[in-house]
Protein backbone atom coordinates (compact mmCIF):
# COMPACT_ATOMS: atom_id res chain seq x y z
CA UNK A 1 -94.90 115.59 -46.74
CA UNK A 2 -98.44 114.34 -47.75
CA UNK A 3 -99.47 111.02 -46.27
CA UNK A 4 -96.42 110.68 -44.04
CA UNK A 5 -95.92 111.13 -40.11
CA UNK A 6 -92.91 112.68 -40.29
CA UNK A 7 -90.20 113.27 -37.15
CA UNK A 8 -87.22 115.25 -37.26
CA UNK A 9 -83.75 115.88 -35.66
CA UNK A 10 -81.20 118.86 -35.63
CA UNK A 11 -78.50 116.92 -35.33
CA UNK A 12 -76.85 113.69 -35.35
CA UNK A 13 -77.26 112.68 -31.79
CA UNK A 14 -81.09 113.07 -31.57
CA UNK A 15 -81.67 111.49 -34.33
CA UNK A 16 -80.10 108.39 -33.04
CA UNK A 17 -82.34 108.90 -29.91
CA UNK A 18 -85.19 109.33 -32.30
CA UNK A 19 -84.74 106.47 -34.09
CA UNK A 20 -85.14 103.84 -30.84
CA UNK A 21 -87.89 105.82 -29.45
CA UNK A 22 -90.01 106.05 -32.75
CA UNK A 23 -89.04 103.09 -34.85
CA UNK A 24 -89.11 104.82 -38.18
CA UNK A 25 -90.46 102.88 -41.51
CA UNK A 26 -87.90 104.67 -43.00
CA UNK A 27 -84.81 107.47 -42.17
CA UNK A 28 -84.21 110.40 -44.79
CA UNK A 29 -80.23 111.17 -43.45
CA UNK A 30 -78.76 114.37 -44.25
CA UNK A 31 -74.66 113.64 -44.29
CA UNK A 32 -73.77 117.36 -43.21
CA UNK A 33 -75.07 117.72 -39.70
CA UNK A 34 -73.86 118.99 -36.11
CA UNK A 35 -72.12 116.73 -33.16
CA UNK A 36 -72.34 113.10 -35.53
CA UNK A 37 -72.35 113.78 -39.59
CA UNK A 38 -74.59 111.15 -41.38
CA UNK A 39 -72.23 108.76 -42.16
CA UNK A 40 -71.46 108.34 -38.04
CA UNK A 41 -75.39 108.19 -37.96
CA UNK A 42 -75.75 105.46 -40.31
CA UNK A 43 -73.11 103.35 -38.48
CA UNK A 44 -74.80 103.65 -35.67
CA UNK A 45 -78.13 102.82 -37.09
CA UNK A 46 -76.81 100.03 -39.00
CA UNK A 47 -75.68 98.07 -35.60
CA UNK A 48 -79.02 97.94 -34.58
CA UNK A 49 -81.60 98.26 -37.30
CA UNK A 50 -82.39 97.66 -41.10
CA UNK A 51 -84.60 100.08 -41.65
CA UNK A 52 -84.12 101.72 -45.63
CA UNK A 53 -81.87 104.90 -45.10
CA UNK A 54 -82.15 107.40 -47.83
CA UNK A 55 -79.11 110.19 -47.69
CA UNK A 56 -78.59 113.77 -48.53
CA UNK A 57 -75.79 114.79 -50.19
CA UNK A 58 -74.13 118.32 -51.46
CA UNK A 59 -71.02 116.98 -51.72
CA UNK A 60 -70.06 116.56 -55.14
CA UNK A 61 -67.22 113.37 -55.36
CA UNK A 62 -69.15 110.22 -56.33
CA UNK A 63 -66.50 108.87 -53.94
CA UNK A 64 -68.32 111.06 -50.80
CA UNK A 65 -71.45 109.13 -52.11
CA UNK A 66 -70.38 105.93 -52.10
CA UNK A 67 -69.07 105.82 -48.36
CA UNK A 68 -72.59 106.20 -47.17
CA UNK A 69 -73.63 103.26 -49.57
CA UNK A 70 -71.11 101.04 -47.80
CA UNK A 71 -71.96 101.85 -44.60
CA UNK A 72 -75.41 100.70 -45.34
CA UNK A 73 -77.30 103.82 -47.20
CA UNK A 74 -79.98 102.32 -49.12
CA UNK A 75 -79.82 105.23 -51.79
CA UNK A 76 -78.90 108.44 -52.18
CA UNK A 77 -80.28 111.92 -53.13
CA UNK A 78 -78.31 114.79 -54.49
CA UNK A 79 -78.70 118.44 -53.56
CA UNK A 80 -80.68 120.71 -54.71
CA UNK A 81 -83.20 118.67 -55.56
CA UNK A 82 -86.88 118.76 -55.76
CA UNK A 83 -89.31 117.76 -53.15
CA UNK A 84 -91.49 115.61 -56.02
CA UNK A 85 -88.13 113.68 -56.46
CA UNK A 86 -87.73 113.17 -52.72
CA UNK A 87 -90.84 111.78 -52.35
CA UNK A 88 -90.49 110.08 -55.61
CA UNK A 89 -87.30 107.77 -54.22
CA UNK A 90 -89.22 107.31 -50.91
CA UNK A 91 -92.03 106.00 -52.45
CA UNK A 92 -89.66 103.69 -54.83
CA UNK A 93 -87.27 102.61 -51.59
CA UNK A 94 -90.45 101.35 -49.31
CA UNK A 95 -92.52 99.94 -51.88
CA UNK A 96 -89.32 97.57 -52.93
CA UNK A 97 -89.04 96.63 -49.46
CA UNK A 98 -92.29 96.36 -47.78
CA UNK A 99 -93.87 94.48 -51.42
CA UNK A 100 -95.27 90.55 -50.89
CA UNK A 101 -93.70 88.70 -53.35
CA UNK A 102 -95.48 86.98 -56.17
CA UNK A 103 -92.64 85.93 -58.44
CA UNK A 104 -93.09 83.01 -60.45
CA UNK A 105 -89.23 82.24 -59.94
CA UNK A 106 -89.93 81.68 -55.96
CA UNK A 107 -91.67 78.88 -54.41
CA UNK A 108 -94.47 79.01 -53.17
CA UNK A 109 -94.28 78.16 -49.95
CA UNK A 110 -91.84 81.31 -49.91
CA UNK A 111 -88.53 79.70 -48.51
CA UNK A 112 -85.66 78.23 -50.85
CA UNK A 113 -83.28 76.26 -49.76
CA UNK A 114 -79.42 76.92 -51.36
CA UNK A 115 -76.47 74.82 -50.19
CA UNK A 116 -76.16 76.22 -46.59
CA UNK A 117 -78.48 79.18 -47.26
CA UNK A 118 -82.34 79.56 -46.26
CA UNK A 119 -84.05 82.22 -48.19
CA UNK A 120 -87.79 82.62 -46.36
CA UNK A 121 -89.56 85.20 -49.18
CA UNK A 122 -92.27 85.86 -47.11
CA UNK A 123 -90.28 87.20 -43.63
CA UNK A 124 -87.87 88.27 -45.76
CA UNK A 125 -85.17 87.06 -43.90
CA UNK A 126 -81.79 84.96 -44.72
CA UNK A 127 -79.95 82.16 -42.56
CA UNK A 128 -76.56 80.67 -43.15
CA UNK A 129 -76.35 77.30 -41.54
CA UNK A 130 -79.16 78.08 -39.03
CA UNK A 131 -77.63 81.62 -38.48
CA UNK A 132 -79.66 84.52 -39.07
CA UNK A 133 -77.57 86.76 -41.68
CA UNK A 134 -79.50 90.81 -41.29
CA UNK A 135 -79.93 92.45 -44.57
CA UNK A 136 -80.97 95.84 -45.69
CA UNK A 137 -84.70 96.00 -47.59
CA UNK A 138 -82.59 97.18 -50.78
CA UNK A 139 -80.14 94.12 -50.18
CA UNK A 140 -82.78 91.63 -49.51
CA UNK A 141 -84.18 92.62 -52.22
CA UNK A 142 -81.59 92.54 -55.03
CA UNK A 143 -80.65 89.19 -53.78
CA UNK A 144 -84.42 88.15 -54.27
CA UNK A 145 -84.20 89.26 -58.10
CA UNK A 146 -81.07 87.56 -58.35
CA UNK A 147 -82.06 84.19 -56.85
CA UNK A 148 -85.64 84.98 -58.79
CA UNK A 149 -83.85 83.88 -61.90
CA UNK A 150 -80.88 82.47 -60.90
CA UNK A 151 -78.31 81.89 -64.00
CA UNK A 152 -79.83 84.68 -65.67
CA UNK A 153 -77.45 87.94 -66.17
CA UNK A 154 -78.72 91.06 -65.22
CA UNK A 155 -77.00 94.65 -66.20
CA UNK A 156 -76.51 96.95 -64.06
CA UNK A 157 -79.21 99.44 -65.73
CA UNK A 158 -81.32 96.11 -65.25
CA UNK A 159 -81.09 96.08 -61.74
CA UNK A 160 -81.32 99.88 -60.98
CA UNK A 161 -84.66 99.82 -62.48
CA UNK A 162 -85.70 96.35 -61.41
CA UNK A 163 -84.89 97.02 -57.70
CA UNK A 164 -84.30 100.40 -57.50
CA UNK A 165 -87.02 101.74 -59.67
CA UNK A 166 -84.85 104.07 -61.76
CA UNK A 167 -85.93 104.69 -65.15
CA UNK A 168 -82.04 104.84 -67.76
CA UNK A 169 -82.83 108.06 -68.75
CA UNK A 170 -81.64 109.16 -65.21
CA UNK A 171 -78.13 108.48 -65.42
CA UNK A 172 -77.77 107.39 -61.92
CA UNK A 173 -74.21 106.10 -60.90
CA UNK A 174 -74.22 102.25 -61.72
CA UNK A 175 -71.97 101.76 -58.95
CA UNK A 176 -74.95 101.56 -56.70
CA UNK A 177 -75.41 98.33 -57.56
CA UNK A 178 -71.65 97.46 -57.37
CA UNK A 179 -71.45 98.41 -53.97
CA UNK A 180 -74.65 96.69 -53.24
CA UNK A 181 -73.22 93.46 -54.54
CA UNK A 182 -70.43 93.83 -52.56
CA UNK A 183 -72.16 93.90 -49.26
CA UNK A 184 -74.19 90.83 -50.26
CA UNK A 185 -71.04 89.01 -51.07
CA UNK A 186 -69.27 89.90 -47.66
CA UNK A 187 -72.68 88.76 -45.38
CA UNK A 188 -73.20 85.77 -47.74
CA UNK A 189 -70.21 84.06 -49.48
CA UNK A 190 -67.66 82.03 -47.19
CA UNK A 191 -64.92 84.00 -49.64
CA UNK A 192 -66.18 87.17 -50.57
CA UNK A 193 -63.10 87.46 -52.89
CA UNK A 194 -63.82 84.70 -54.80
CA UNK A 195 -67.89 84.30 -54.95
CA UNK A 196 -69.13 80.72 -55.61
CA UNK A 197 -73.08 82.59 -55.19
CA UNK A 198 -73.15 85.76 -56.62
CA UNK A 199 -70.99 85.97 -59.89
CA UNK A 200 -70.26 88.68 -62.15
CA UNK A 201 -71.00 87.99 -65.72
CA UNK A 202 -68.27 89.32 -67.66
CA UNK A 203 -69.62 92.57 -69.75
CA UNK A 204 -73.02 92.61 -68.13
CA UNK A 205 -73.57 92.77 -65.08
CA UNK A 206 -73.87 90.03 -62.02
CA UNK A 207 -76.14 86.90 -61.28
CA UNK A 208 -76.95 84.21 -59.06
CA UNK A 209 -75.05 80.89 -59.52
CA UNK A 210 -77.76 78.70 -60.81
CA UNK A 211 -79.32 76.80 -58.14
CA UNK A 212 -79.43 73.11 -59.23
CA UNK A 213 -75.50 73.82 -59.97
CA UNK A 214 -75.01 75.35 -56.64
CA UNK A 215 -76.91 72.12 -54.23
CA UNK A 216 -74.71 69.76 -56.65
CA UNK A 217 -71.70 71.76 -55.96
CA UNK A 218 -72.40 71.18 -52.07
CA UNK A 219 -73.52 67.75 -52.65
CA UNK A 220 -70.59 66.57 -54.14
CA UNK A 221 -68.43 68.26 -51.51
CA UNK A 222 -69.71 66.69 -49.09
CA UNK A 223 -69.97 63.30 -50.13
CA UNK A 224 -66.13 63.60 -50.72
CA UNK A 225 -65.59 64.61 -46.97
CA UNK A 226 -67.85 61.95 -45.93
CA UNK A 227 -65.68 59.39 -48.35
CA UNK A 228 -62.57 60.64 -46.46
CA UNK A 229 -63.56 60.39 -43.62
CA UNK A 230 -64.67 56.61 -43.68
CA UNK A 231 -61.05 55.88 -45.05
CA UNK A 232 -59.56 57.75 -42.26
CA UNK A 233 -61.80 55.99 -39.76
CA UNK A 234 -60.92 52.81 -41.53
CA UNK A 235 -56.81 53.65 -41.36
């Protein structure tokens, strides 16, 4: 492929070997391979690394497709394809993730603060009460166009072409993004079942809880603990 240095393995096993000897910007994962099948792969690479995983699929149940999105694929590519559009979702995948970020939404010192979260723009990194939370390039970045605008709805077409970089006329599976949410939720919310950060607007899509609501919220909370806890201490 023009313009890349590009490494590969014949099977599951070396490419895991590959990966912590070369340190890839990037790992195009083929799901049908010998000794460990992509999904094992992307396990494996997922308890050690973030790097944007793009997968390979033939097999034709959306279902097949989403397991390797919940187990951390970035995106996916279906076979046959061309190698324009290969390159094409490459391109897409590592300029989302590697992009500095000018957004008028963020400030501009590049770290937010958001109840118990810290959201540092620049590193692109998250932590929950001091604890750093590891997120994907694709997830980091969704939650960055979420918390961008945060109280503003986004559809699901929004946010494939916002983050993903997919055009509607493609027709890509908007379930993506559901999945996508659903990671964020379980590394981010303190009950992923019932989201007080990431909410889904009813008929549209999802967005961000809107921040001045969200440092009242906590505010308030713990003013009331505090409050109990003098009359306790009082008792």
């Amino acid at each position: 492929m023009i313009g890349y240095n590009v490494v590969t393995a014949a099977d599951g096993e070396e490419a895991i070997s590959l990966l912590r000897k070369e340190v890839p910007n990037l790992v195009v994962l083929d799901i049908m391979m010998p000794k460990l099948d992509g999904y094992g792969v992307c396990q494996e690479i997922r308890k050690e690394s973030d790097v944007p995983i793009i997968m390979l699929t033939a097999l034709g149940d959306v279902a097949d497709r989403i397991t390797g999105l919940e187990l951390g694929a970035d995106d996916y590519v279906i076979k046959p394809f061309s190698p324009k559009e290969l390159e094409a979702r490459i391109r897409s995948v590592l300029r989302r993730v590697e992009r500095v970020n000018f957004n008028p939404g963020i400030p501009t010192s590049g770290v937010m603060n958001i109840g118990f979260l810290t959201i540092d723009m620049n590193r692109r990194q998250v932590y929950k009460s001091s604890n750093r939370i590891r997120l994907t390039g694709m997830e980091f970045s969704l939650l960055e166009l979420l918390v961008s605008k945060s109280g503003q709805a986004f559809s699901r077409a929004e946010i494939l072409q916002e983050v993903w970089g997919y055009t509607p006329e493609r027709h890509v599976d908007t379930r993506v993004v559901d999945v996508h949410i659903s990671r964020l939720r379980a590394k981010l919310e303190d009950d992923p079942s019932n989201p007080d950060l990431i909410l889904t607007a009813r008929g549209t899509g999802y967005l961000f809880q809107r921040i001045t609501d969200i440092n009242k919220i906590i505010n308030f909370s713990l003013r009331k603990k505090l409050i109990n806890f003098i009359y306790f201490y009082a008792q």
